[in-house]
N, C-alpha and C. Protein backbone atom coordinates (compact mmCIF):
# COMPACT_ATOMS: atom_id res chain seq x y z
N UNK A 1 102.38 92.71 44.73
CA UNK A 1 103.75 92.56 45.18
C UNK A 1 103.78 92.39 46.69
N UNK A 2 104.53 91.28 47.18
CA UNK A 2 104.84 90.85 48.63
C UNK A 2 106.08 91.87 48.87
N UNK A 3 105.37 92.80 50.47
CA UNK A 3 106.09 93.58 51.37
C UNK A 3 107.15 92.44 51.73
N UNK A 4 108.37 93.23 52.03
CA UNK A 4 109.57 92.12 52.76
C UNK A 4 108.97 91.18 53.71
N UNK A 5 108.04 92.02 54.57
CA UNK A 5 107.58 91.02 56.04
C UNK A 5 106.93 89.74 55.73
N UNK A 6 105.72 90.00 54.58
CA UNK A 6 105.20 89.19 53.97
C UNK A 6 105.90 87.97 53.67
N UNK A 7 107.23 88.35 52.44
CA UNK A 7 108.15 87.50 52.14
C UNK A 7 109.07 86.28 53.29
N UNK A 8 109.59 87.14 54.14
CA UNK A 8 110.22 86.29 55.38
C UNK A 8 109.22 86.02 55.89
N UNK A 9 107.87 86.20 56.17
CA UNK A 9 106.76 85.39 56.98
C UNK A 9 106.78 83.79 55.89
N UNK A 10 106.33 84.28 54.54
CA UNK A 10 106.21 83.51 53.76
C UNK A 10 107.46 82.27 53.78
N UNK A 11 108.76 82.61 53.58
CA UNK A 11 110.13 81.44 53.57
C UNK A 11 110.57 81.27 55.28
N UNK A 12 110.24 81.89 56.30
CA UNK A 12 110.18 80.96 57.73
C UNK A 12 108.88 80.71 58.49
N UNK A 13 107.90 80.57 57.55
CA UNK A 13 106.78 80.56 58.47
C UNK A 13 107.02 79.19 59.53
N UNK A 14 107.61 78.31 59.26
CA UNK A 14 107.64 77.16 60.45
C UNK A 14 108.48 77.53 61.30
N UNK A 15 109.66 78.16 61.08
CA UNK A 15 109.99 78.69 62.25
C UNK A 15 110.03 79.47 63.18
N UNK A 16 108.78 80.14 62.96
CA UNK A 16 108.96 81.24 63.46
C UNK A 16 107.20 80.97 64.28
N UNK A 17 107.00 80.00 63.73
CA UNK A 17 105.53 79.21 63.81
C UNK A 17 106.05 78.75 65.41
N UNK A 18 106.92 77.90 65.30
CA UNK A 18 107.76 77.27 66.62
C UNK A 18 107.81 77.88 67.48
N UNK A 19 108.89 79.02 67.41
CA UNK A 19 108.92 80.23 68.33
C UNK A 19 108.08 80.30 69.43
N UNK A 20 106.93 81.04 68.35
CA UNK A 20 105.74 81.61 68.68
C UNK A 20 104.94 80.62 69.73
N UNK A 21 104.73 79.37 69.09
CA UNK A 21 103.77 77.76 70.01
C UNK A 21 104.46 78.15 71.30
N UNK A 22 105.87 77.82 71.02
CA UNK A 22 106.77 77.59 72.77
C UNK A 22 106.73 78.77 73.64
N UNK A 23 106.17 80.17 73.24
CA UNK A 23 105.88 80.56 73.68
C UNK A 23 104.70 81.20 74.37
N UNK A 24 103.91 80.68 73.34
CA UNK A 24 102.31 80.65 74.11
C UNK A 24 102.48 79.41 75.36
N UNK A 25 102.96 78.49 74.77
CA UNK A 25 102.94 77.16 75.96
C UNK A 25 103.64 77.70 76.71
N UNK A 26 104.28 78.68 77.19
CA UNK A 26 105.19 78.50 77.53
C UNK A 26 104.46 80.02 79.11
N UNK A 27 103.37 80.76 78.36
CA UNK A 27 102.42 81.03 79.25
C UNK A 27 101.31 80.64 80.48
N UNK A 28 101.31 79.07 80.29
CA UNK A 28 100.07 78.77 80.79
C UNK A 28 100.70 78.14 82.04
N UNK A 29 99.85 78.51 83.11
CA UNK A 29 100.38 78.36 84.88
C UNK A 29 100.99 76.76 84.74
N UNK A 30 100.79 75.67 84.02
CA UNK A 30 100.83 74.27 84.05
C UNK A 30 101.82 74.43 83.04
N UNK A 31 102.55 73.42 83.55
CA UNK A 31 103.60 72.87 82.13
C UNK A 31 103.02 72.44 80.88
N UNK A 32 102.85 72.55 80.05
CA UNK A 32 101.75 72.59 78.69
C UNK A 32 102.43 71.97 77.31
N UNK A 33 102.61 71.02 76.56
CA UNK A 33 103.24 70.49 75.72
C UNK A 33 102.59 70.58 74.29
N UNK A 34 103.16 71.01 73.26
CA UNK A 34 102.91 70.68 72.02
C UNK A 34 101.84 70.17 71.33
N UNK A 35 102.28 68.69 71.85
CA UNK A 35 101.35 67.58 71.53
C UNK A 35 99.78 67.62 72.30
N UNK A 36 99.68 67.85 73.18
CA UNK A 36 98.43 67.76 73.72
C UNK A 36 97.23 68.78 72.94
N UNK A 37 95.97 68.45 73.32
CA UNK A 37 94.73 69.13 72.38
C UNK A 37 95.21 70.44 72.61
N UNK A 38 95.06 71.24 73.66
CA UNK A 38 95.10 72.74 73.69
C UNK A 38 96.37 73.09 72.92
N UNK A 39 97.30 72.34 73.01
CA UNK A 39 98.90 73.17 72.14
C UNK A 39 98.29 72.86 70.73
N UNK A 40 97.87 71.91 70.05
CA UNK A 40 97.03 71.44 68.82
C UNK A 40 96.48 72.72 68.41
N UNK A 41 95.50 72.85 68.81
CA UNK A 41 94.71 73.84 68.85
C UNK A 41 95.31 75.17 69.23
N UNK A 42 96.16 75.33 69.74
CA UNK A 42 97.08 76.75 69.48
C UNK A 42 97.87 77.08 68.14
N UNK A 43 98.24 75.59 67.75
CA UNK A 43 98.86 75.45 66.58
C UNK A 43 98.16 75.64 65.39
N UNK A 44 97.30 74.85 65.25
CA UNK A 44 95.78 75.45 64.58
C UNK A 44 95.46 76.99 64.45
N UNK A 45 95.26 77.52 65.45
CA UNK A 45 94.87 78.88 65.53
C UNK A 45 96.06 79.53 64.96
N UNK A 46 97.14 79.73 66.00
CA UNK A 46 97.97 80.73 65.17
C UNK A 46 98.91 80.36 63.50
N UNK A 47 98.46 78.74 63.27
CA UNK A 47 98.92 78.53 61.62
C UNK A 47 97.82 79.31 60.94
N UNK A 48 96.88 79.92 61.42
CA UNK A 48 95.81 80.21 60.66
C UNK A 48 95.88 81.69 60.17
N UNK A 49 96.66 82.25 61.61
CA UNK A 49 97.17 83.81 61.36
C UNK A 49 98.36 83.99 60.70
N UNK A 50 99.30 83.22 61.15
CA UNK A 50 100.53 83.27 59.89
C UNK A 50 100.07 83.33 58.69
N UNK A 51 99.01 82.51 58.02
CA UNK A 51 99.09 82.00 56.79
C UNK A 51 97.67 83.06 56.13
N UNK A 52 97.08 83.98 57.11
CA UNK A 52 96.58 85.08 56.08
C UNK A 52 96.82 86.05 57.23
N UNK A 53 98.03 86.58 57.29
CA UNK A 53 98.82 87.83 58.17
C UNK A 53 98.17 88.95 57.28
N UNK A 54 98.14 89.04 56.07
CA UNK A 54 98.15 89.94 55.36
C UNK A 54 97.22 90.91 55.38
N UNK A 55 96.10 90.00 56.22
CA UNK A 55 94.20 89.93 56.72
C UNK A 55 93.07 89.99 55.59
N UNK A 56 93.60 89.39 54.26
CA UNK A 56 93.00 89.21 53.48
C UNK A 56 92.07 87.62 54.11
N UNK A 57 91.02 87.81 53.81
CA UNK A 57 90.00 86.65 54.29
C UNK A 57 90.05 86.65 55.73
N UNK A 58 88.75 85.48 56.64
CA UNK A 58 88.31 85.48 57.43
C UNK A 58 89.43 84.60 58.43
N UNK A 59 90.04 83.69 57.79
CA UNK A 59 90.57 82.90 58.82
C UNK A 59 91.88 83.59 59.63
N UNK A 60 92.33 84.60 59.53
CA UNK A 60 92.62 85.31 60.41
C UNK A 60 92.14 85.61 61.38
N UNK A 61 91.24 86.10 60.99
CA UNK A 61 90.41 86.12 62.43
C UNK A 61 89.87 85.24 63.35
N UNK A 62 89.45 84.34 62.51
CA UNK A 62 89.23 82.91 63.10
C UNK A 62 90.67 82.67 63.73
N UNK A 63 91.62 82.22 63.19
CA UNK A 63 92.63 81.83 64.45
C UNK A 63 92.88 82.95 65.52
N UNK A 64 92.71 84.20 65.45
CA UNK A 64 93.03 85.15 66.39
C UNK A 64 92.13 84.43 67.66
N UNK A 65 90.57 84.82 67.20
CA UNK A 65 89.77 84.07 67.99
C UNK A 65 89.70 82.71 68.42
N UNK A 66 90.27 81.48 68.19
CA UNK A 66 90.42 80.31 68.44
C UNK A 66 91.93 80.84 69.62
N UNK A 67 93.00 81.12 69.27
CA UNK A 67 93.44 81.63 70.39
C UNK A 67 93.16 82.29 71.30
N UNK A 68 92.66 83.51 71.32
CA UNK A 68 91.69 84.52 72.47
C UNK A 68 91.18 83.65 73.12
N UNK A 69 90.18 82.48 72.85
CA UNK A 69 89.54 81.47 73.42
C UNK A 69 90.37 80.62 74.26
N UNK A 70 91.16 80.19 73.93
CA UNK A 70 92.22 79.35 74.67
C UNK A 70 92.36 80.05 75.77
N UNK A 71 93.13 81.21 75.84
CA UNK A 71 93.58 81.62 76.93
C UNK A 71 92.75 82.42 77.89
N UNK A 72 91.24 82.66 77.21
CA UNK A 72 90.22 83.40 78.15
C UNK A 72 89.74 82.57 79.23
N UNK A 73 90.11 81.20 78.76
CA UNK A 73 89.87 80.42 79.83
C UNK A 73 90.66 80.00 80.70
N UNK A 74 92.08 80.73 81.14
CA UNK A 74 92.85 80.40 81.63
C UNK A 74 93.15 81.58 82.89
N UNK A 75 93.69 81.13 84.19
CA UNK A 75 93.38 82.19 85.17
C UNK A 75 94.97 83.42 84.64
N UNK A 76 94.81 83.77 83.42
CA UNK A 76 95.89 84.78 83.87
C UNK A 76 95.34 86.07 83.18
N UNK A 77 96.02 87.29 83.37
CA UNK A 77 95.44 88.50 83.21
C UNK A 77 95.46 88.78 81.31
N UNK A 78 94.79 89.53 80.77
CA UNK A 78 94.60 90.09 79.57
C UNK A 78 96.39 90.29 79.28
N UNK A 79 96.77 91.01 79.93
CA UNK A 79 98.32 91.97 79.58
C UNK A 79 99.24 91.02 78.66
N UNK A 80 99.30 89.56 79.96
CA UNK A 80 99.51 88.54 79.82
C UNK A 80 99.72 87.86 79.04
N UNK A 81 98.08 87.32 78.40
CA UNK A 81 97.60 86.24 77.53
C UNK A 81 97.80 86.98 76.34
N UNK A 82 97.48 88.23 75.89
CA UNK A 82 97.66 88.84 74.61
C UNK A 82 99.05 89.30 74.54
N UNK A 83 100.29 89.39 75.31
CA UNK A 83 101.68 89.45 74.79
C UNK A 83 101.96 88.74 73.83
N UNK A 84 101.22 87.57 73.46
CA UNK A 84 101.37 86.88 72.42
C UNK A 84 101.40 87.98 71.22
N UNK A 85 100.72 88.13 71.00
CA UNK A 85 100.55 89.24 69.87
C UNK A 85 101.93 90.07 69.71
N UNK A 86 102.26 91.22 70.66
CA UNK A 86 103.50 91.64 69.76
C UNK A 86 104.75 91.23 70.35
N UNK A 87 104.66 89.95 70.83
CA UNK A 87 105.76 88.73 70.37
C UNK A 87 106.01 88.52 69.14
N UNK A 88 104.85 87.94 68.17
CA UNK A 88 104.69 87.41 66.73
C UNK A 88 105.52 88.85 65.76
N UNK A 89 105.23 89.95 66.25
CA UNK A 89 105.68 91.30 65.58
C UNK A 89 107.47 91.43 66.01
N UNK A 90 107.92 90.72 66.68
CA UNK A 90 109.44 90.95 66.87
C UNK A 90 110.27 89.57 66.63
N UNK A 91 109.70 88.42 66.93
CA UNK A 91 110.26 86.86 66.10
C UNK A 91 109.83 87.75 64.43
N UNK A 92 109.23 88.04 63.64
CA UNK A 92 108.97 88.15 62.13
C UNK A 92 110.26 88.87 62.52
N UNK A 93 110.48 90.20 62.70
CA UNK A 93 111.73 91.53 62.92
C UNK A 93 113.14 90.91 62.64
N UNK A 94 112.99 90.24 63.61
CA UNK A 94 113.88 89.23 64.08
C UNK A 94 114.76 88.39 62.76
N UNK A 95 113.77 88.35 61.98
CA UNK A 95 114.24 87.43 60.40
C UNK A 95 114.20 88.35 59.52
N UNK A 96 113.28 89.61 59.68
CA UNK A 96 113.78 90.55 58.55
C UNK A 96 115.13 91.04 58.46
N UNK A 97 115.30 91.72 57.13
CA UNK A 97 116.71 92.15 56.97
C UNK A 97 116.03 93.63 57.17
N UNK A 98 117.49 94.42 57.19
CA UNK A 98 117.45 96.12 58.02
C UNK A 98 116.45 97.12 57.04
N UNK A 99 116.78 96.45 55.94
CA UNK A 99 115.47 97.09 54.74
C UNK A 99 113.94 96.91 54.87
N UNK A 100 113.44 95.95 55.45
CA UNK A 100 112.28 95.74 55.63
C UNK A 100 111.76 96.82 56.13
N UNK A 101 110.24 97.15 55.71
CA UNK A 101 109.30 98.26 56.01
C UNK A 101 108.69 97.63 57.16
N UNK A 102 109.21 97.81 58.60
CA UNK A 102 108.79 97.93 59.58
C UNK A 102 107.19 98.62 60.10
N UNK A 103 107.28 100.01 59.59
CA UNK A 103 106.30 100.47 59.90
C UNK A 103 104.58 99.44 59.33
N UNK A 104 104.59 99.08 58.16
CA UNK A 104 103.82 98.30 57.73
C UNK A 104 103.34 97.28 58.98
N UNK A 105 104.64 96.50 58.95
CA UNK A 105 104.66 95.35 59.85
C UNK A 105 104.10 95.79 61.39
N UNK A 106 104.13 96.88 62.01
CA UNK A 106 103.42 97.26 63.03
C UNK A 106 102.61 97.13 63.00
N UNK A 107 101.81 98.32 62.26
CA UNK A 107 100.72 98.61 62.02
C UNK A 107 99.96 97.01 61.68
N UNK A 108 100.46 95.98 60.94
CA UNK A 108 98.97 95.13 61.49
C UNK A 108 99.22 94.35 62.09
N UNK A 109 100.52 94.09 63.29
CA UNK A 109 100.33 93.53 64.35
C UNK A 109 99.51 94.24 65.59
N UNK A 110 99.58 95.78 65.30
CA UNK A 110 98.70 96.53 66.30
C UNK A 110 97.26 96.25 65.94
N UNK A 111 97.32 95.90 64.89
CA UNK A 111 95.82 95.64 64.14
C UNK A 111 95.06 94.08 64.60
N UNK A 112 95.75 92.74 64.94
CA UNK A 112 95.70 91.84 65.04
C UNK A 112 95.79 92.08 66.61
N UNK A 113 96.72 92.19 67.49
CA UNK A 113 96.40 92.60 68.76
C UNK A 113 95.19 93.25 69.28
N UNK A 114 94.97 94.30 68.78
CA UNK A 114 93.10 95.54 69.03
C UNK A 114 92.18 93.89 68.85
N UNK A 115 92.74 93.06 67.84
CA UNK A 115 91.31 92.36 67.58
C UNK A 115 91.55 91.26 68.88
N UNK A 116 92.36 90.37 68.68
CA UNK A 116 92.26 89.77 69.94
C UNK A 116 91.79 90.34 71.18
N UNK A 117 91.95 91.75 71.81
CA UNK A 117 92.07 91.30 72.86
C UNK A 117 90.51 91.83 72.91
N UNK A 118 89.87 92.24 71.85
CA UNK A 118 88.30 92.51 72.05
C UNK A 118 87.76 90.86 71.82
N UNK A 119 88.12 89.99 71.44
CA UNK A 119 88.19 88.57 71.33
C UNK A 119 87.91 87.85 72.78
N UNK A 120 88.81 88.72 73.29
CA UNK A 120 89.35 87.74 74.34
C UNK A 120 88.05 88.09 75.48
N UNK A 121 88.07 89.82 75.21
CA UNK A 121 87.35 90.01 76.40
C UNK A 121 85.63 89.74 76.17
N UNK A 122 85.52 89.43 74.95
CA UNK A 122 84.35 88.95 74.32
C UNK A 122 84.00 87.27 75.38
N UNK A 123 85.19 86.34 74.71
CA UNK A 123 84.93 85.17 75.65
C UNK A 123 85.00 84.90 76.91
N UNK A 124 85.74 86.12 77.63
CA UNK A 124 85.94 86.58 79.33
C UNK A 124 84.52 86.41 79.82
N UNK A 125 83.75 87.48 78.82
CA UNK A 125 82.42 87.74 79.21
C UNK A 125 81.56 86.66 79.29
N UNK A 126 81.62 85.57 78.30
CA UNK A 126 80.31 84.61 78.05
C UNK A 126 80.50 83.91 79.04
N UNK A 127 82.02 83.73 79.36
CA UNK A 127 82.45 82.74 80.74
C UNK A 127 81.82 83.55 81.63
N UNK A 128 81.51 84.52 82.16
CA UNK A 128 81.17 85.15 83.47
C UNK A 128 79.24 84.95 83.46
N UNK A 129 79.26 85.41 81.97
CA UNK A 129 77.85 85.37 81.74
C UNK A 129 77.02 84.02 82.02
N UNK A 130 77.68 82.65 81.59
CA UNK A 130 77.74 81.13 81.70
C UNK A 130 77.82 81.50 83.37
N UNK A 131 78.59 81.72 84.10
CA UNK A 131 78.62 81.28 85.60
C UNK A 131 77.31 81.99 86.09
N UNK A 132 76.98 83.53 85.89
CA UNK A 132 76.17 83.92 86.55
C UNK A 132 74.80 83.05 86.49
N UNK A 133 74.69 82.53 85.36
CA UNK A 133 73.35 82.01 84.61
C UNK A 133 73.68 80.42 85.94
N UNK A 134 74.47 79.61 85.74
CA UNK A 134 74.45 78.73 86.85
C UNK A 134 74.85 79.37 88.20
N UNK A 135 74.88 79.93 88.63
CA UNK A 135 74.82 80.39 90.15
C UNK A 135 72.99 80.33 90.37
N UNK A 136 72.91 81.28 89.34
CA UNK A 136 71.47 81.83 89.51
C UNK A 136 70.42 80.17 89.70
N UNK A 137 70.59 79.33 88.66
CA UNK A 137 70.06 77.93 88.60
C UNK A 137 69.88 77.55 89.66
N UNK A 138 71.42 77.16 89.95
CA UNK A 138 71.90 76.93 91.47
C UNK A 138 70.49 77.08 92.80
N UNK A 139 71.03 78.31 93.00
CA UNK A 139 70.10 79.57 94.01
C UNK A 139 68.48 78.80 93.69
N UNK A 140 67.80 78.89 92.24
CA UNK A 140 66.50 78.61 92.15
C UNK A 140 66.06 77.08 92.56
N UNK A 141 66.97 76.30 92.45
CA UNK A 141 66.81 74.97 92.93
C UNK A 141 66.75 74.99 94.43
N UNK A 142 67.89 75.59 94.88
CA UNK A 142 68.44 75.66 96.14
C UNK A 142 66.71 76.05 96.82
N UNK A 143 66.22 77.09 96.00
CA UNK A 143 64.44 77.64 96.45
C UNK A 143 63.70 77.03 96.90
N UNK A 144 63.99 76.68 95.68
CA UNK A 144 62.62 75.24 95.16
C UNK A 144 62.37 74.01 96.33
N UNK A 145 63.92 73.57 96.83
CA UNK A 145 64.11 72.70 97.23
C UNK A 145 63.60 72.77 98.81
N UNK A 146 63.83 74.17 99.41
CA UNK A 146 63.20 74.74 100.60
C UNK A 146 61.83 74.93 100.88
N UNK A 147 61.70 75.28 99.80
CA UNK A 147 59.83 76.14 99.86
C UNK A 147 58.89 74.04 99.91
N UNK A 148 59.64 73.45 99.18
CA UNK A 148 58.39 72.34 99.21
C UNK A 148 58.35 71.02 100.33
């Protein structure tokens, strides 16, 4: 049996799909449109979390992480880039009726949030890890290039 949240996720998922895009785009330091690859690919990612919210199967997570990714590469802070998350928990609210079991509905947007933002700081890292590794290159050429 589908929880209420489930249900109104289930009969507005496009709109609430919308919402959600214009407001991720609606994060990034550059004016950022829809149509272009990265909004694509936001769209991608978070159709992926709408459509197993429930966190039955992997592609939840996969879009969490295809988003985390997006924005780890972008100069703004964690606080920031993961508001996305319990945004998605108050647009759903937003369409529930006063009966809906809220508490449910928290609990795995707090659940989907914890994962992103270990996501995020996962791809923070490889980016830092990627620069140190070319600095270091850098520097050994830079050596190389002296010593001969």
């Amino acid at each position: 049996m589908k929880s209420n949240w489930q249900q109104i996720l289930g009969e507005r998922k496009s709109a609430i799909l919308e919402q959600w895009l214009q407001s991720a785009l609606a994060l990034f330091p550059e004016k950022m449109a829809s149509g272009t690859p990265t909004g694509e690919a936001l769209l991608e990612g978070m159709s992926m979390v709408l459509d197993n919210f429930d966190g039955n199967g992997e592609s939840c997570g996969e879009g969490i992480n295809s988003i985390a990714r997006i924005f780890a590469v972008q100069p703004l802070r964690p606080s920031v880039a993961l508001s996305l998350f319990p945004l998605l928990g108050e647009l759903i609210m937003e369409k529930a009726p006063a009966s809906a079991d809220t508490r449910a509905l928290k609990a795995r947007i707090d659940a989907i949030t914890f994962e992103a933002f270990d996501r995020f700081l996962e791809n923070r890292e490889k980016i830092y890890q990627l620069k140190v590794e070319e600095t270091r290159s850098q520097l050994h050429m830079l050596l190389r290039s002296t010593v001969s």
